[in-house]
Structure formats: C-alpha cells, structure tokens
C-alpha atoms as a PDB file:
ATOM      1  CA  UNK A   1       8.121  -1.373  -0.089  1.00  0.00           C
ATOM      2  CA  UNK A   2       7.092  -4.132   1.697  1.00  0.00           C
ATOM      3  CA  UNK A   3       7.650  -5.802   5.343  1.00  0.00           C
ATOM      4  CA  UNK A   4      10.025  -9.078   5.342  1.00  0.00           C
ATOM      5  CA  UNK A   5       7.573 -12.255   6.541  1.00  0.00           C
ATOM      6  CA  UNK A   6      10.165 -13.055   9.328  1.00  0.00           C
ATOM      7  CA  UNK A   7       9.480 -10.434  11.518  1.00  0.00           C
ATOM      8  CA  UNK A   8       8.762 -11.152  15.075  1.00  0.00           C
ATOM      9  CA  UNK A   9       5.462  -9.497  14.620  1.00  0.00           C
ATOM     10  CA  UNK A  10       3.913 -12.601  11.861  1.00  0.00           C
ATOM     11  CA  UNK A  11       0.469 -11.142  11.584  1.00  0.00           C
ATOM     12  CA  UNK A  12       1.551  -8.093   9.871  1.00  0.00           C
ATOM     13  CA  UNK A  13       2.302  -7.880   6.222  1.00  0.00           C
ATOM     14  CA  UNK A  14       1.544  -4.769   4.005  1.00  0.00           C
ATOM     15  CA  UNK A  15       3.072  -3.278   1.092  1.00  0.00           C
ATOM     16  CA  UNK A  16       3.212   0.647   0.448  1.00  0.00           C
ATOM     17  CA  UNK A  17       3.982   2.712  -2.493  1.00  0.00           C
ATOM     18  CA  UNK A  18       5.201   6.523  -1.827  1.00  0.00           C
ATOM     19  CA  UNK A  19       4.668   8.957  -4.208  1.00  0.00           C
ATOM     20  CA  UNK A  20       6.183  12.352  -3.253  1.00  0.00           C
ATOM     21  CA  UNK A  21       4.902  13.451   0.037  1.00  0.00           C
ATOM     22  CA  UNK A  22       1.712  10.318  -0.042  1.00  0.00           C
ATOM     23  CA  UNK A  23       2.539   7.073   0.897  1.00  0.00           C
ATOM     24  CA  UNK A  24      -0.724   4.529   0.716  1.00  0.00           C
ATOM     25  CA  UNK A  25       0.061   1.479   2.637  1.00  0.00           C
ATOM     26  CA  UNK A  26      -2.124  -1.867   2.539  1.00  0.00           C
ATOM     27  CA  UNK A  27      -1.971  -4.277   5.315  1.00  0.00           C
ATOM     28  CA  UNK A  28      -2.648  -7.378   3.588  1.00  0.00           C
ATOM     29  CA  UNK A  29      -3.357  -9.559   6.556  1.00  0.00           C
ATOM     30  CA  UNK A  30      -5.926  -7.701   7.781  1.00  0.00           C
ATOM     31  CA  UNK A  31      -7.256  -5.742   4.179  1.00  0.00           C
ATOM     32  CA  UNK A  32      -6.909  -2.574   5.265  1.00  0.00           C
ATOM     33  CA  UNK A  33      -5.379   0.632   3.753  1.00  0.00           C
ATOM     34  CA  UNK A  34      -4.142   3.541   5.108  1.00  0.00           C
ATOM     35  CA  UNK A  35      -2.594   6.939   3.199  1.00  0.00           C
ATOM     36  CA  UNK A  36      -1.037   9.466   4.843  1.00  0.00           C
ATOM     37  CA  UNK A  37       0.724  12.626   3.563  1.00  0.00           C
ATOM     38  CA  UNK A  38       4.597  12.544   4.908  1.00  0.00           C
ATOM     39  CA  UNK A  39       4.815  16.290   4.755  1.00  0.00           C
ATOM     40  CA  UNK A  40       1.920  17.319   6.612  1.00  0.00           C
ATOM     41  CA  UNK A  41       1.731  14.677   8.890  1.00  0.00           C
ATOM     42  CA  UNK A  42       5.533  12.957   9.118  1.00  0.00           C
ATOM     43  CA  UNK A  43       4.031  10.403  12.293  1.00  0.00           C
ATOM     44  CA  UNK A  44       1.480   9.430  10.248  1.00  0.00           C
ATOM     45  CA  UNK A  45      -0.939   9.835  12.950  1.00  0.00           C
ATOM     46  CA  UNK A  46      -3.755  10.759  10.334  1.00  0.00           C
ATOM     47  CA  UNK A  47      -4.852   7.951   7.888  1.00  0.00           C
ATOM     48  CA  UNK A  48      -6.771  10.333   5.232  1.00  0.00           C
ATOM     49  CA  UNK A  49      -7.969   7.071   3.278  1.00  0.00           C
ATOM     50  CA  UNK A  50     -11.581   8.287   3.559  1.00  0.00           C
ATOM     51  CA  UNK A  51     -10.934  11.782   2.680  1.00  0.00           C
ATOM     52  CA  UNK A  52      -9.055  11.419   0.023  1.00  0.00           C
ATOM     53  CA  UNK A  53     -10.610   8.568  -2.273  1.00  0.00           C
ATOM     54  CA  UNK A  54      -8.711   9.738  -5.837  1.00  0.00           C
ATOM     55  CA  UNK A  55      -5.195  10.065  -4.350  1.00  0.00           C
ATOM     56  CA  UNK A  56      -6.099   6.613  -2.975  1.00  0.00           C
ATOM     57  CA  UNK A  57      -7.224   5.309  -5.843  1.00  0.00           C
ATOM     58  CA  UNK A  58      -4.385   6.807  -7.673  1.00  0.00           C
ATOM     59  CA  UNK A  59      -2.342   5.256  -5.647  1.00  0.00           C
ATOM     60  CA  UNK A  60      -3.843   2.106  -5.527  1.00  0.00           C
ATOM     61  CA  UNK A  61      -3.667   1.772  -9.583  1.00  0.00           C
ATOM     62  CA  UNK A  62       0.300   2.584  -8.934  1.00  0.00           C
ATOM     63  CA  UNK A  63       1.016  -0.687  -6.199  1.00  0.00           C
ATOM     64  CA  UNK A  64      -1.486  -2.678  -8.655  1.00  0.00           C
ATOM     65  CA  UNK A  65       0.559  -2.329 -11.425  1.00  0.00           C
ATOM     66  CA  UNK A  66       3.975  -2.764  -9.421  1.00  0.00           C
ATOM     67  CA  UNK A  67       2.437  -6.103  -7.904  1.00  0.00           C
ATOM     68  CA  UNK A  68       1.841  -7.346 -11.296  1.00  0.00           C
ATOM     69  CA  UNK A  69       5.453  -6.312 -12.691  1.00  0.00           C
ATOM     70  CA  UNK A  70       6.719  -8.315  -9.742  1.00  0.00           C
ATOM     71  CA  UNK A  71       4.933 -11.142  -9.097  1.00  0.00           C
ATOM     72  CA  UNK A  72       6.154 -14.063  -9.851  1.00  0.00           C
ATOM     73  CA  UNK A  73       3.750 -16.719 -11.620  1.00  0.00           C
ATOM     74  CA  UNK A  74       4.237 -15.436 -15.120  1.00  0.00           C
ATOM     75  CA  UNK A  75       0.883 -14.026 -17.032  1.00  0.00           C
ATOM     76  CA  UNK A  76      -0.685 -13.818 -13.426  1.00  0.00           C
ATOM     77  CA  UNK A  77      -2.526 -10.019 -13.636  1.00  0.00           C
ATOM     78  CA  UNK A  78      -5.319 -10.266 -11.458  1.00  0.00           C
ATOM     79  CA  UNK A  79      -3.496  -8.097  -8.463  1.00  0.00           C
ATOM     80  CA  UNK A  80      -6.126  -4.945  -9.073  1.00  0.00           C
ATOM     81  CA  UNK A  81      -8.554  -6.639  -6.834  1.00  0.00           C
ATOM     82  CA  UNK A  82      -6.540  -5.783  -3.794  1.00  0.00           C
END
C-alpha cells in the first residue's frame, strides 16, 4: 500500500506491507516505521517496532523487495537502505 501524494495532508507519505495479522508501515517523509499487529491491536494504538525487531526486519526485507519490483528506473536496486 501506499498513500496518494495529493492528499490534503502533503507531509505524509509512507508505504506499508501487511502480512497476515502485521502490517509494518514506513513514513517516508519523516523515516520512521511503525508495526503493529491488526489482530491484537485493530486501532493500532501500539507501534511494537522496538519489541519486535525480526518481524520488523522480516517485514522490512518484504516492502524492500516490492519497492524494487516496482520502481520504475530499470536496474535501480538500492531500495534496502530504507
């Protein structure tokens, strides 16, 4: 997923990848990421980022390698950094 860039809120752009009941987002204007578990926490009023580090990571391998499959300069794989 990601948020459109036309939304009345323009300092806000993050992508998120969901994986059964974990969805890891990453705010890319400000370099943050957050994970949350749907299931146990449907508001997602607890980021677990911190206390989860492998599901993270996990996670962050997963929107790494969707970033690369999308982007759109050709031979361009250098999206892991994020």
């Amino acid at each position: 997923m990601e948020t459109p860039r036309n939304v009345p809120q323009g300092d806000f752009f993050a992508w998120a990848v969901v994986d059964g009941d974990w969805r890891l987002i990453h705010d890319l204007v400000g370099n943050t990421y957050e994970l949350y578990n749907e299931e146990n926490d449907p508001e997602e009023l607890h980021n677990l980022i911190d206390q989860m580090p492998e599901r993270a990571s996990s996670l962050k391998a997963s929107l790494s390698q969707w970033l690369d499959l999308q982007s759109q300069h050709k031979g361009y794989r250098n999206w892991a950094r994020f």
